[in-house]
N, C-alpha and C. Protein backbone atom coordinates (compact mmCIF):
# COMPACT_ATOMS: atom_id res chain seq x y z
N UNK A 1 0.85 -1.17 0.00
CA UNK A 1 0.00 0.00 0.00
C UNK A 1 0.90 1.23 0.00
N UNK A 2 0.59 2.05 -1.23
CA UNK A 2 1.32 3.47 -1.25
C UNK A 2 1.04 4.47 0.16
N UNK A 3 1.91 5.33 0.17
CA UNK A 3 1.95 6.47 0.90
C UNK A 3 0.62 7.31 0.93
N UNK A 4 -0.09 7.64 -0.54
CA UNK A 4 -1.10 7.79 -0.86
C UNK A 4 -2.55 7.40 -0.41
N UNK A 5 -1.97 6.00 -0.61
CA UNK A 5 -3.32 5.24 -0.61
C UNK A 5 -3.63 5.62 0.58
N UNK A 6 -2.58 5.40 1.39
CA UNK A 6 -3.17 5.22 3.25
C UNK A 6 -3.85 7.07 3.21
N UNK A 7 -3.18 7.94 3.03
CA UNK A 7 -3.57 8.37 3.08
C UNK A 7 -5.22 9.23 2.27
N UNK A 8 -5.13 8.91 1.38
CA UNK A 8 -6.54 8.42 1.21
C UNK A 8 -7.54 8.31 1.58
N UNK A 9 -7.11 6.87 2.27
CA UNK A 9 -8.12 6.31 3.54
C UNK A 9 -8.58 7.24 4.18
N UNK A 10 -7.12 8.31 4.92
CA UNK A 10 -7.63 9.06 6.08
C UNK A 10 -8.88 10.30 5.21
N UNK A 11 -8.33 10.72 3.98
CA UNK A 11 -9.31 12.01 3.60
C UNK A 11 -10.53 11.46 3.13
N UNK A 12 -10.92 10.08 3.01
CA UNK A 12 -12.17 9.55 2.48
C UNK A 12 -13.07 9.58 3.82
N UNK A 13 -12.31 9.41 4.71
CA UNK A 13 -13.00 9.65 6.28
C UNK A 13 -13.33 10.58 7.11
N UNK A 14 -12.57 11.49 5.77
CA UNK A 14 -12.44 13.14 6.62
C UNK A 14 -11.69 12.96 8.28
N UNK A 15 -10.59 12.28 8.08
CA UNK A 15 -9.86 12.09 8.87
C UNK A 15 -8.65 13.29 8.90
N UNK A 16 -8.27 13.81 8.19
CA UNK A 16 -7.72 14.61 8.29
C UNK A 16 -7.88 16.17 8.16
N UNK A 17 -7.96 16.62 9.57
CA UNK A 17 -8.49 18.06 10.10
C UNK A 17 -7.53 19.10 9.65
N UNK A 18 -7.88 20.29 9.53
CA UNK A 18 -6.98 21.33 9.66
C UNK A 18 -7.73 22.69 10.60
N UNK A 19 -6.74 23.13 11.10
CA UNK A 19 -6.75 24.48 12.56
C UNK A 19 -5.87 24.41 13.02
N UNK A 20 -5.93 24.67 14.45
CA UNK A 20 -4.91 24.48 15.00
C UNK A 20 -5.53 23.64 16.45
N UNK A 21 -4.29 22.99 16.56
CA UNK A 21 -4.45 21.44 17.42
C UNK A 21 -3.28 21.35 18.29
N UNK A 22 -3.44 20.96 19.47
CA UNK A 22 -2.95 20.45 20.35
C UNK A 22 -2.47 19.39 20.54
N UNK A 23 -1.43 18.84 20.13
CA UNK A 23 -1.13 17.08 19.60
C UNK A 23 -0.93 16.65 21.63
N UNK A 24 -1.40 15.54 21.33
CA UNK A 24 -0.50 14.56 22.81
C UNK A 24 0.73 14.87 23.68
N UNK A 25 1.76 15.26 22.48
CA UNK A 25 3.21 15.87 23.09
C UNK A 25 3.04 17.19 23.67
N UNK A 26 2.07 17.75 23.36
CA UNK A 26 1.77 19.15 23.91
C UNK A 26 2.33 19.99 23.16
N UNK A 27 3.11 19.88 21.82
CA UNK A 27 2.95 20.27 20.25
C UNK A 27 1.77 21.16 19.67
N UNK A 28 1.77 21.70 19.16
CA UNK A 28 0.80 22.66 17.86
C UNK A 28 1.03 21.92 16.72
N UNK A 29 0.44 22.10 15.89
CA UNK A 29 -0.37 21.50 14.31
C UNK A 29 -1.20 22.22 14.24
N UNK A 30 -1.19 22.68 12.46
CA UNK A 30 -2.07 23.30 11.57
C UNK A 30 -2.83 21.99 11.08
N UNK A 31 -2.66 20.42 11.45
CA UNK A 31 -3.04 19.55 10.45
C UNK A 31 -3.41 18.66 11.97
N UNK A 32 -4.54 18.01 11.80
CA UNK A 32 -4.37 17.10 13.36
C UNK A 32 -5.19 15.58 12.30
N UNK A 33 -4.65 13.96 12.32
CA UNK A 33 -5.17 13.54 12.03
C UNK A 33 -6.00 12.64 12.75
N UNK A 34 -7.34 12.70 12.87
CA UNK A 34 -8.54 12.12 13.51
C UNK A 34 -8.43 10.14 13.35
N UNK A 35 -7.97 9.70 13.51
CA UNK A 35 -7.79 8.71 13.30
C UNK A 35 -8.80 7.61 13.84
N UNK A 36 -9.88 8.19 14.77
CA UNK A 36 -10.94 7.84 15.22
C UNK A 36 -11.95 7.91 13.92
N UNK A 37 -12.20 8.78 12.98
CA UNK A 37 -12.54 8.90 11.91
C UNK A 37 -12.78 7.97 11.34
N UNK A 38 -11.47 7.40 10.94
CA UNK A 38 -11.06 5.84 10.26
C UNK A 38 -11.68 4.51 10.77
N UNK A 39 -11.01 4.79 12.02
CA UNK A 39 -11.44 3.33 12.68
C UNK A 39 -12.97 3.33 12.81
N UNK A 40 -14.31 3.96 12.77
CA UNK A 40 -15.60 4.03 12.81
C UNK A 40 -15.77 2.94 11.79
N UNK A 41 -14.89 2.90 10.24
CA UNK A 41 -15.29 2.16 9.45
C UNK A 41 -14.63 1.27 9.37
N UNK A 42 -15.14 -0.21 9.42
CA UNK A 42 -14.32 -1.46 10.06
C UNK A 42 -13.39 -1.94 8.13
N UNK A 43 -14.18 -1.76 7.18
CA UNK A 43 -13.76 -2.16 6.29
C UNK A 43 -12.31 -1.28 5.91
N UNK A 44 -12.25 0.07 5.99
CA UNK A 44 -10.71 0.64 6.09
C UNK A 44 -10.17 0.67 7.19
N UNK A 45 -10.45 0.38 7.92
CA UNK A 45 -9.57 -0.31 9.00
C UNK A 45 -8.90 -1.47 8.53
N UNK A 46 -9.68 -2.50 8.49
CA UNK A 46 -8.89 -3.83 7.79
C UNK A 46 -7.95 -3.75 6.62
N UNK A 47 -8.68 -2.92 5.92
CA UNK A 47 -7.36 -2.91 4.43
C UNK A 47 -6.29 -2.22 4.91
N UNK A 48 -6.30 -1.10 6.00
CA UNK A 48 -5.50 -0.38 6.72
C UNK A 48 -4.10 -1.27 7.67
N UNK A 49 -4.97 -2.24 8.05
CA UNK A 49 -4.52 -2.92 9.22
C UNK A 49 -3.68 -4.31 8.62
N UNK A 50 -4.26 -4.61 7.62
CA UNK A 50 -3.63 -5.68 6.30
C UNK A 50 -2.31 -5.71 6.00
N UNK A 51 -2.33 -4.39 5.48
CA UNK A 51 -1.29 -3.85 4.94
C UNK A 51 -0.12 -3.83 5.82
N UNK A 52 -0.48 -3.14 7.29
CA UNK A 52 0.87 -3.13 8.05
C UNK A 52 1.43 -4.47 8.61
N UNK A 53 0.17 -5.23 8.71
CA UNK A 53 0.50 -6.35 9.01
C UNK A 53 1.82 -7.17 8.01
N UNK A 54 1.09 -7.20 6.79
CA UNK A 54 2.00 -7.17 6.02
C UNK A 54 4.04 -7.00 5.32
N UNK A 55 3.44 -5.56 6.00
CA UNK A 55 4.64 -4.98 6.22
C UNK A 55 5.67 -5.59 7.14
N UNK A 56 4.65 -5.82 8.20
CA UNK A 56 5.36 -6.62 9.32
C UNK A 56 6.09 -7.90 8.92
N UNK A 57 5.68 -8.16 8.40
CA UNK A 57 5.97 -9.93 8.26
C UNK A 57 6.84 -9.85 7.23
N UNK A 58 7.12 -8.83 6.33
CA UNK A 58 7.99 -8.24 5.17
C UNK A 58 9.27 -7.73 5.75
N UNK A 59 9.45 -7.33 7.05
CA UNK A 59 10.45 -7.24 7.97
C UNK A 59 11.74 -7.51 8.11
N UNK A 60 11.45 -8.75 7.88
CA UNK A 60 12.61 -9.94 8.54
C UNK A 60 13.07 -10.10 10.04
N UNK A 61 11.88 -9.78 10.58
CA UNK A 61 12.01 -9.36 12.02
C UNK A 61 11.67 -11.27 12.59
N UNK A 62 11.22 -12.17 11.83
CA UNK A 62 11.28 -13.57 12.22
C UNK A 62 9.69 -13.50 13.21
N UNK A 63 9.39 -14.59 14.29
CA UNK A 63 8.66 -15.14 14.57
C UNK A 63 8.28 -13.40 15.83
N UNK A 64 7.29 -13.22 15.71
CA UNK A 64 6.10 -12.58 16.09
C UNK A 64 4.94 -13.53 17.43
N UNK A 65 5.16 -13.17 18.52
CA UNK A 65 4.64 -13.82 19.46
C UNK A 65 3.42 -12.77 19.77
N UNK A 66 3.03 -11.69 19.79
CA UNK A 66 1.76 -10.70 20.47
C UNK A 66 2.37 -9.67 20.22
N UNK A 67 1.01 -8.93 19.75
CA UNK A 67 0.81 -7.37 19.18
C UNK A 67 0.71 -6.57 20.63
N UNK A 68 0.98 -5.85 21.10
CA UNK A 68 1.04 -5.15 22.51
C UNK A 68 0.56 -3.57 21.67
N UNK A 69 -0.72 -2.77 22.39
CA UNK A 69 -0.47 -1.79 21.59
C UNK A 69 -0.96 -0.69 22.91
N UNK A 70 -0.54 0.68 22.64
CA UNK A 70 -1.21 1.05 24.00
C UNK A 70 -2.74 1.55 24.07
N UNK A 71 -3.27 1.68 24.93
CA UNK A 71 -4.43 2.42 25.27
C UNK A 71 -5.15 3.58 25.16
N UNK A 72 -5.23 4.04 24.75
CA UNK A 72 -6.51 4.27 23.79
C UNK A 72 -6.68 3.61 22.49
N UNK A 73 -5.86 4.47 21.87
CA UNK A 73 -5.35 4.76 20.47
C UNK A 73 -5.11 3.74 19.65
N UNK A 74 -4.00 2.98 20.60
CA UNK A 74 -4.04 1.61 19.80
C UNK A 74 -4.81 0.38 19.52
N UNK A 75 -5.27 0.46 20.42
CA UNK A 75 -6.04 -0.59 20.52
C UNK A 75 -7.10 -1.25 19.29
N UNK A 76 -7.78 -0.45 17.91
CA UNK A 76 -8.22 -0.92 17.15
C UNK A 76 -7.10 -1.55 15.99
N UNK A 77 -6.30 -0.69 16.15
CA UNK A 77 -4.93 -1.01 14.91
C UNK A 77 -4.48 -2.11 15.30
N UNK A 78 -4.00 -2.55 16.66
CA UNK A 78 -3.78 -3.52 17.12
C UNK A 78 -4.20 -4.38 17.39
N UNK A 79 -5.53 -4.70 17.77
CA UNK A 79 -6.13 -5.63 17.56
C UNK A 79 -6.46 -6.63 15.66
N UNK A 80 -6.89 -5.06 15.06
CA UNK A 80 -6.73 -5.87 14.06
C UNK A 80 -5.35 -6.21 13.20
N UNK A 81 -4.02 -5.53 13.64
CA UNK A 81 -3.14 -5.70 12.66
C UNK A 81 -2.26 -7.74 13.62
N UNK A 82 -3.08 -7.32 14.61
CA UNK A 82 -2.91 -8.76 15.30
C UNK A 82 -3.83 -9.94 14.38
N UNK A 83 -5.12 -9.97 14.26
CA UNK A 83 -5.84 -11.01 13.26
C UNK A 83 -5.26 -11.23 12.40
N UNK A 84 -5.24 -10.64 11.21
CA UNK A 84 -3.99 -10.45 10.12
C UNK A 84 -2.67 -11.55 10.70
N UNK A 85 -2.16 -11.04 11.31
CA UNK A 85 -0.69 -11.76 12.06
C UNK A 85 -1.02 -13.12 12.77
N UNK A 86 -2.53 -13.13 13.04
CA UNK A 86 -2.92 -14.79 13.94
C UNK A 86 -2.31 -14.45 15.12
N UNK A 87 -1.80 -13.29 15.45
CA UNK A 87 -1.44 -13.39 17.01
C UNK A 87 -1.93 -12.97 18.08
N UNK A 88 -1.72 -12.91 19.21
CA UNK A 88 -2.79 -12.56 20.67
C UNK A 88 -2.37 -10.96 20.47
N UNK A 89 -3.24 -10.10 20.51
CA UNK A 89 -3.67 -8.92 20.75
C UNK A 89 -3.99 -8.17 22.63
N UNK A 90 -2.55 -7.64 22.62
CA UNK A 90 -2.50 -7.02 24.24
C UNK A 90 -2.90 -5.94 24.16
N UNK A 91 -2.93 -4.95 25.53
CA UNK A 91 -2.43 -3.63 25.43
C UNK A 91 -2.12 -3.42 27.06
N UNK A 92 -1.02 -1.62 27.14
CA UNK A 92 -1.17 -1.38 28.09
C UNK A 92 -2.15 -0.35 28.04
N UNK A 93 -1.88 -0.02 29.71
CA UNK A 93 -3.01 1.23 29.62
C UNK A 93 -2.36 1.76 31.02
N UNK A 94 -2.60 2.74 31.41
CA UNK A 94 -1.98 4.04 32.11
C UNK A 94 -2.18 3.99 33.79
N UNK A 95 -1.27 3.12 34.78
CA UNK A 95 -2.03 3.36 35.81
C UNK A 95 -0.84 3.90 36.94
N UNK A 96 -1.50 5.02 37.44
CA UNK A 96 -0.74 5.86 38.46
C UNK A 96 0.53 6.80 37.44
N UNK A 97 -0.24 6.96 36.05
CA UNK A 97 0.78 7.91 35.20
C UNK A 97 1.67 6.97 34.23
N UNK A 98 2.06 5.91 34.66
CA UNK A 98 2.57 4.59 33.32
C UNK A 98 1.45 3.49 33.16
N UNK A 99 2.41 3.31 31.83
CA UNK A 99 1.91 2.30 31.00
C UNK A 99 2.40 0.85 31.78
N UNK A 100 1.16 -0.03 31.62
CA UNK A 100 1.66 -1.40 32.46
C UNK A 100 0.54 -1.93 31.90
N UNK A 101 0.81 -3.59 32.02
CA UNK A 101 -0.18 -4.90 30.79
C UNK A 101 -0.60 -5.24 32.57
N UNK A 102 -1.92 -4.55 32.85
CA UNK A 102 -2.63 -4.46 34.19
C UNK A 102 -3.67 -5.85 33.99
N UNK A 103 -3.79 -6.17 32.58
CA UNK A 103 -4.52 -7.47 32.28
C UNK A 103 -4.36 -8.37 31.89
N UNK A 104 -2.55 -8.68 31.79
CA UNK A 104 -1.76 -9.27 31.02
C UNK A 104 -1.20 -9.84 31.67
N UNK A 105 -0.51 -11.10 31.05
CA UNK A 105 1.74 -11.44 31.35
C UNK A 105 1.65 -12.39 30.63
N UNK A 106 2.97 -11.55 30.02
CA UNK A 106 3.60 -12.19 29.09
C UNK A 106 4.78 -12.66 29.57
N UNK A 107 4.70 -13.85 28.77
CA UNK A 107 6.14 -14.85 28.77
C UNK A 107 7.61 -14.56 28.94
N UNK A 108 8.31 -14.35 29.71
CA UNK A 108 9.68 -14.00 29.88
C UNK A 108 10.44 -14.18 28.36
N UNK A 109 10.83 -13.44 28.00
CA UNK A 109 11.19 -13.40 26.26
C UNK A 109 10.51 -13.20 25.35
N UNK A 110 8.81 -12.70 25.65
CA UNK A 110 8.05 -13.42 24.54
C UNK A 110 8.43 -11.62 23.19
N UNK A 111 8.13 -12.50 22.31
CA UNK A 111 8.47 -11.47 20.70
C UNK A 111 7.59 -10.67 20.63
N UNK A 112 7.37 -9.46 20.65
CA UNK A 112 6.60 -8.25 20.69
C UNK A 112 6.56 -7.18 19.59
N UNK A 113 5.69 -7.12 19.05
CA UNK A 113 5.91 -5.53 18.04
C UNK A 113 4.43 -4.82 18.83
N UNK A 114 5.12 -3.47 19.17
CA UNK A 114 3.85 -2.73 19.71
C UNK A 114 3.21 -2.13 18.33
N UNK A 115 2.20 -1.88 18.67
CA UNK A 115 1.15 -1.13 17.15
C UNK A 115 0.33 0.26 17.90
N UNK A 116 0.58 0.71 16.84
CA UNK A 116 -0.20 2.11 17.33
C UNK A 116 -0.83 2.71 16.16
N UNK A 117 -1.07 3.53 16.66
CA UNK A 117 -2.21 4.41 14.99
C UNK A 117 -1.24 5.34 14.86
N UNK A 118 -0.72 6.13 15.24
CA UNK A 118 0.31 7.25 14.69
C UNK A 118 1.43 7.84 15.46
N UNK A 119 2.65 7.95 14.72
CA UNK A 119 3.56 8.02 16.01
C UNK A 119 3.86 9.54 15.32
N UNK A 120 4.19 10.47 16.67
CA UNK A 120 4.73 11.74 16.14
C UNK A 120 6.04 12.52 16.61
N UNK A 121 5.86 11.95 18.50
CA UNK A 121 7.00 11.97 18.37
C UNK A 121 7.69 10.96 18.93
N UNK A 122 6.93 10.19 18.99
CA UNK A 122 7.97 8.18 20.13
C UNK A 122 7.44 8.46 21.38
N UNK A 123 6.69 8.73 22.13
CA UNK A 123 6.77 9.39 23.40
C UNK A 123 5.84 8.36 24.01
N UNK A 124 4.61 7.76 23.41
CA UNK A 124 3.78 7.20 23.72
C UNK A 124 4.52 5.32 23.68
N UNK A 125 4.82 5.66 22.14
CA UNK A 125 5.64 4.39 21.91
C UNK A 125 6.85 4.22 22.85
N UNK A 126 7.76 4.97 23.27
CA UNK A 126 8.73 4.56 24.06
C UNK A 126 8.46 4.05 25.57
N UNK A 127 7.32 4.35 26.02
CA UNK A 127 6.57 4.20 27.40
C UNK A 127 6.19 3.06 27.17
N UNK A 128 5.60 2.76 26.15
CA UNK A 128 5.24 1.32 26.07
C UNK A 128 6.42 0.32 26.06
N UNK A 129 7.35 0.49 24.96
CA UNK A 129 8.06 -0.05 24.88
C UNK A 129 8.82 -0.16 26.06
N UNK A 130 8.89 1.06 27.30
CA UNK A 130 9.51 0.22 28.74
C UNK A 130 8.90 -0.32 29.53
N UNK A 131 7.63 -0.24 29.14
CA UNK A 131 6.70 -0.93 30.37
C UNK A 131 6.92 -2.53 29.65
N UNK A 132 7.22 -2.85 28.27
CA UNK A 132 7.08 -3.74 27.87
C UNK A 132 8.46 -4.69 28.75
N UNK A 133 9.70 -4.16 28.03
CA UNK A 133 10.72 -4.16 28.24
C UNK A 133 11.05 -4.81 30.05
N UNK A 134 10.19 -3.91 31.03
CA UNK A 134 10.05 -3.98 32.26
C UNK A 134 9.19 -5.47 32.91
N UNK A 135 8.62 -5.55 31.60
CA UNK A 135 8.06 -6.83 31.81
C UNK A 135 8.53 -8.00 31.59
N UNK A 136 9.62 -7.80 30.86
CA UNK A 136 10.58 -9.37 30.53
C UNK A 136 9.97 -9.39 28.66
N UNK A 137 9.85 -8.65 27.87
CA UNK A 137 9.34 -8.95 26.56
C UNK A 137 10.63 -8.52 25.92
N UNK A 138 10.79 -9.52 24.59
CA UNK A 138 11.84 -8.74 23.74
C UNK A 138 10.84 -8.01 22.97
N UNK A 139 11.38 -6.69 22.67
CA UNK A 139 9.97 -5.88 21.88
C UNK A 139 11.25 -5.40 20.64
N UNK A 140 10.60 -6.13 19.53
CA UNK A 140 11.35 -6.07 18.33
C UNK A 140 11.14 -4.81 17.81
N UNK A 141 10.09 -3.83 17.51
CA UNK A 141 9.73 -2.54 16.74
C UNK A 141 8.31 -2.36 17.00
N UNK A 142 8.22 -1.01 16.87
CA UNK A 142 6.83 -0.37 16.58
C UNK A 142 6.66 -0.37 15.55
N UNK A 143 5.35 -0.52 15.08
CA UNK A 143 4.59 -0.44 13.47
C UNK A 143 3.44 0.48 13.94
N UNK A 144 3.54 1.35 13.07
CA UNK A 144 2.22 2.50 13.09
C UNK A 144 1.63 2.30 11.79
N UNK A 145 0.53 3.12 11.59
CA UNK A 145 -0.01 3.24 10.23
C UNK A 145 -0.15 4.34 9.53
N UNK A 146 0.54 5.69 10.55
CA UNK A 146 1.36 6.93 10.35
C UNK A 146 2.36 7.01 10.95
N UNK A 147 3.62 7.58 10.17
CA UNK A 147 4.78 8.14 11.43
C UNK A 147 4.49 9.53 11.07
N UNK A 148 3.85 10.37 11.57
CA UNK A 148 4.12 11.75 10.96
C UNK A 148 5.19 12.48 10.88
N UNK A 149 6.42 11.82 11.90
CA UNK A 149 7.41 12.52 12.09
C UNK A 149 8.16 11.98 11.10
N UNK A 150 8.13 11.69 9.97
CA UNK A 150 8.81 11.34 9.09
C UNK A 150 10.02 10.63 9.37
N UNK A 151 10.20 9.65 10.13
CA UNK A 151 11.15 9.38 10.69
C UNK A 151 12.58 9.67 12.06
N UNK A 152 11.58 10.75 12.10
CA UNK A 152 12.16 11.86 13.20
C UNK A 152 12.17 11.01 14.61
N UNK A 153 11.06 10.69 14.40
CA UNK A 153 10.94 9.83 15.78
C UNK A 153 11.67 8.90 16.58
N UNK A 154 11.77 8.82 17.76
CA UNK A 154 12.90 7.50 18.36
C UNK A 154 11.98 7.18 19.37
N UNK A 155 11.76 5.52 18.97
CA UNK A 155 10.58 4.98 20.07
C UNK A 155 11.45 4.01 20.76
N UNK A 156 12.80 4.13 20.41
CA UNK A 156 13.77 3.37 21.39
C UNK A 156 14.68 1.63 20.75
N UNK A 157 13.02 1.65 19.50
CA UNK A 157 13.54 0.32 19.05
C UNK A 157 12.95 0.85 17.39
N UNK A 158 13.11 -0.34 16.20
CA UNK A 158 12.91 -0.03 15.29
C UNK A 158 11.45 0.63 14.71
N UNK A 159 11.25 1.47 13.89
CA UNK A 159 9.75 1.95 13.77
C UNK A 159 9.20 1.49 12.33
N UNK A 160 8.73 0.44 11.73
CA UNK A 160 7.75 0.47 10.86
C UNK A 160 6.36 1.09 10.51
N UNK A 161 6.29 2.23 9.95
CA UNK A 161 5.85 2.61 9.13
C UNK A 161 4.37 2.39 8.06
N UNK A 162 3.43 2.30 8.09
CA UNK A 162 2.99 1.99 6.96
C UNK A 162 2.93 3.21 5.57
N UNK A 163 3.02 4.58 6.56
CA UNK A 163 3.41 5.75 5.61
C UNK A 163 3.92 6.70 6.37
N UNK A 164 4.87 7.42 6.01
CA UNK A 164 5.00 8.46 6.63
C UNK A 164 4.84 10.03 5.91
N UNK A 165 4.27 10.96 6.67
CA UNK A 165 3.44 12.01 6.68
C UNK A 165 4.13 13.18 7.53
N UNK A 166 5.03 13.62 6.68
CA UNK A 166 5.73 14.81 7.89
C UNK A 166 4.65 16.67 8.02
N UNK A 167 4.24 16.20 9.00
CA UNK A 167 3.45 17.37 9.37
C UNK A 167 3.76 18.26 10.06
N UNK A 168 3.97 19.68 10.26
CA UNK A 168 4.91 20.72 10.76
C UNK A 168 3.68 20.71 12.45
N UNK A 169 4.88 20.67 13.65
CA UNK A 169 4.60 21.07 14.61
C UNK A 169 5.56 21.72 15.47
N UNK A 170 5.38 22.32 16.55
CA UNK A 170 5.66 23.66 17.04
C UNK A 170 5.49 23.50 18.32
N UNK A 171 6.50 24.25 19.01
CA UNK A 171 6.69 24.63 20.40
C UNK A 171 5.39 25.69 20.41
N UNK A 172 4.32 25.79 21.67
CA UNK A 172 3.22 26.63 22.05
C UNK A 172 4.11 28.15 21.69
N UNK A 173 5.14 28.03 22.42
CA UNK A 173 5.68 29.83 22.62
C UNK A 173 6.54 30.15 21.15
N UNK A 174 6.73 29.08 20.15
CA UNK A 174 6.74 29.51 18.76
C UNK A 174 5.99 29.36 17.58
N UNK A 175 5.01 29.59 17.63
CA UNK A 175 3.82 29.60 16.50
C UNK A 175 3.82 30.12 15.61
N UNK A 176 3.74 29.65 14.55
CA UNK A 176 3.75 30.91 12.95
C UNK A 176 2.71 31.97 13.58
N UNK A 177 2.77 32.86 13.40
CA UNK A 177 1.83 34.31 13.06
C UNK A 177 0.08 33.24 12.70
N UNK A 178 0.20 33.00 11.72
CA UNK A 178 -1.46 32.69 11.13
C UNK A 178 -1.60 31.10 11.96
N UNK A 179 -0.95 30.96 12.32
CA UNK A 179 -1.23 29.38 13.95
C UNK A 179 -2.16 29.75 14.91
N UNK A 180 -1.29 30.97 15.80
CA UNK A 180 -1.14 31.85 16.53
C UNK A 180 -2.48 32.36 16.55
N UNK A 181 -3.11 32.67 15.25
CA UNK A 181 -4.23 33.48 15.38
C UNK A 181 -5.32 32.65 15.12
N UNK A 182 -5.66 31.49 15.42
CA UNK A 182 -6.59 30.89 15.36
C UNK A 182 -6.73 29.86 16.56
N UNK A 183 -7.41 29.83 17.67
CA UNK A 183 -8.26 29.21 18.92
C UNK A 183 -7.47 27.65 18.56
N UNK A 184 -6.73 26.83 19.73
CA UNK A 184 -6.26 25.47 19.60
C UNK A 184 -7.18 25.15 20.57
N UNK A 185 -7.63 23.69 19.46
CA UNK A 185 -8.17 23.04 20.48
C UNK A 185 -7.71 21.84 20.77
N UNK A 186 -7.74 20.62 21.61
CA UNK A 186 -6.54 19.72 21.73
C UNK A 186 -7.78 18.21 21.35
N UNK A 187 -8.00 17.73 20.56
CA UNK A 187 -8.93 16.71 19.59
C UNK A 187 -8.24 15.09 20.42
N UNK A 188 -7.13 14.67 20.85
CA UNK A 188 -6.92 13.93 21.24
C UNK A 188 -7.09 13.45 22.82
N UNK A 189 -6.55 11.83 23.07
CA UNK A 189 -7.60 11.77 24.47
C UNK A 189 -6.30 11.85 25.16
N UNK A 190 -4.89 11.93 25.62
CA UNK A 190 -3.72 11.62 26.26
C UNK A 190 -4.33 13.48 27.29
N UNK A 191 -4.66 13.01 28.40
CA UNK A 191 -4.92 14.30 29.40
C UNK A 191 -5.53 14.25 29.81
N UNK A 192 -7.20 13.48 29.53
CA UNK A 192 -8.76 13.34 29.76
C UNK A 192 -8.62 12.98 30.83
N UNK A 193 -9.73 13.36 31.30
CA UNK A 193 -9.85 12.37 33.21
C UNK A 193 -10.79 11.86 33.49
């Protein structure tokens, strides 16, 4: 699947917003992508989720034991880029401020690729990846189905990709002029209570 295509997906869903946005990292964006959008429709999800799977296994990353993905966010990508793969579908989820498999355990060694819907800047992915890590997992790479950071990102271990999408974001106290002048609102759930 092209760079395109995926993205595609996202503008057939009207997944991809423009204003100004408040990303997870606590970042600005003129571009925020809704990725909840997507996942509403199970059929681009799957061709979505296919594909990275795909990718995955195109790797050479070898035997694949469980998809680990985190909480919220990941959890549809991961689940399905796990079916695809035939493998058990985890996640963490956030308690007392980290990430920890609060419903889980995994196997001392067991083979791990975490999945997420979009990485921008590793921040989410690297938390996972130590809670994983902390757990006794070898965690081979993250696979997203955006990197927006065009590779910018460091989630600590390797990052697969299904496209990457470099989208300009910004320190709050440096905003372009026409950013600046338009109301941010923050569209994602990493803060909610």
């Amino acid at each position: 699947m092209t760079r395109d295509e995926v993205l595609q997906q996202f503008r057939d869903s009207g997944a991809i917003l423009e204003g100004h946005f408040i990303l997870s990292s606590g970042l600005r964006s003129p571009i925020f992508l809704q990725k909840a959008r997507v996942f509403m429709y199970p059929d681009r999800t799957e061709v979505l989720c296919k594909a990275l799977a795909e990718k995955i296994s195109a790797s050479g990353l070898g035997q694949i034991d469980y998809i680990v993905s985190p909480a919220l966010g990941g959890l549809i990508p991961g689940y399905e880029t796990a079916r695809h793969l035939k493998v058990p579908a985890m996640w963490v989820e956030r308690e007392d401020g980290e990430f920890r498999l609060r419903r889980f355990e995994l196997p001392e060694g067991a083979r791990v690729i975490v999945v997420e819907d979009i990485v921008s800047t590793g921040l989410s992915s690297r938390e996972t990846v130590d809670a994983l890590t902390k757990a006794g997992a070898n965690v081979l790479a993250v696979a997203c189905l955006i990197d927006r950071s065009a590779g910018e990102a460091d989630a600590g271990v390797p990052i697969i990709a299904l496209a990457q999408y470099k989208v300009p974001a910004y320190e709050a106290d440096k905003l372009p002029p026409e950013l600046a002048a338009i109301p941010a609102v923050k569209p994602g759930s990493r803060g909610l209570s």
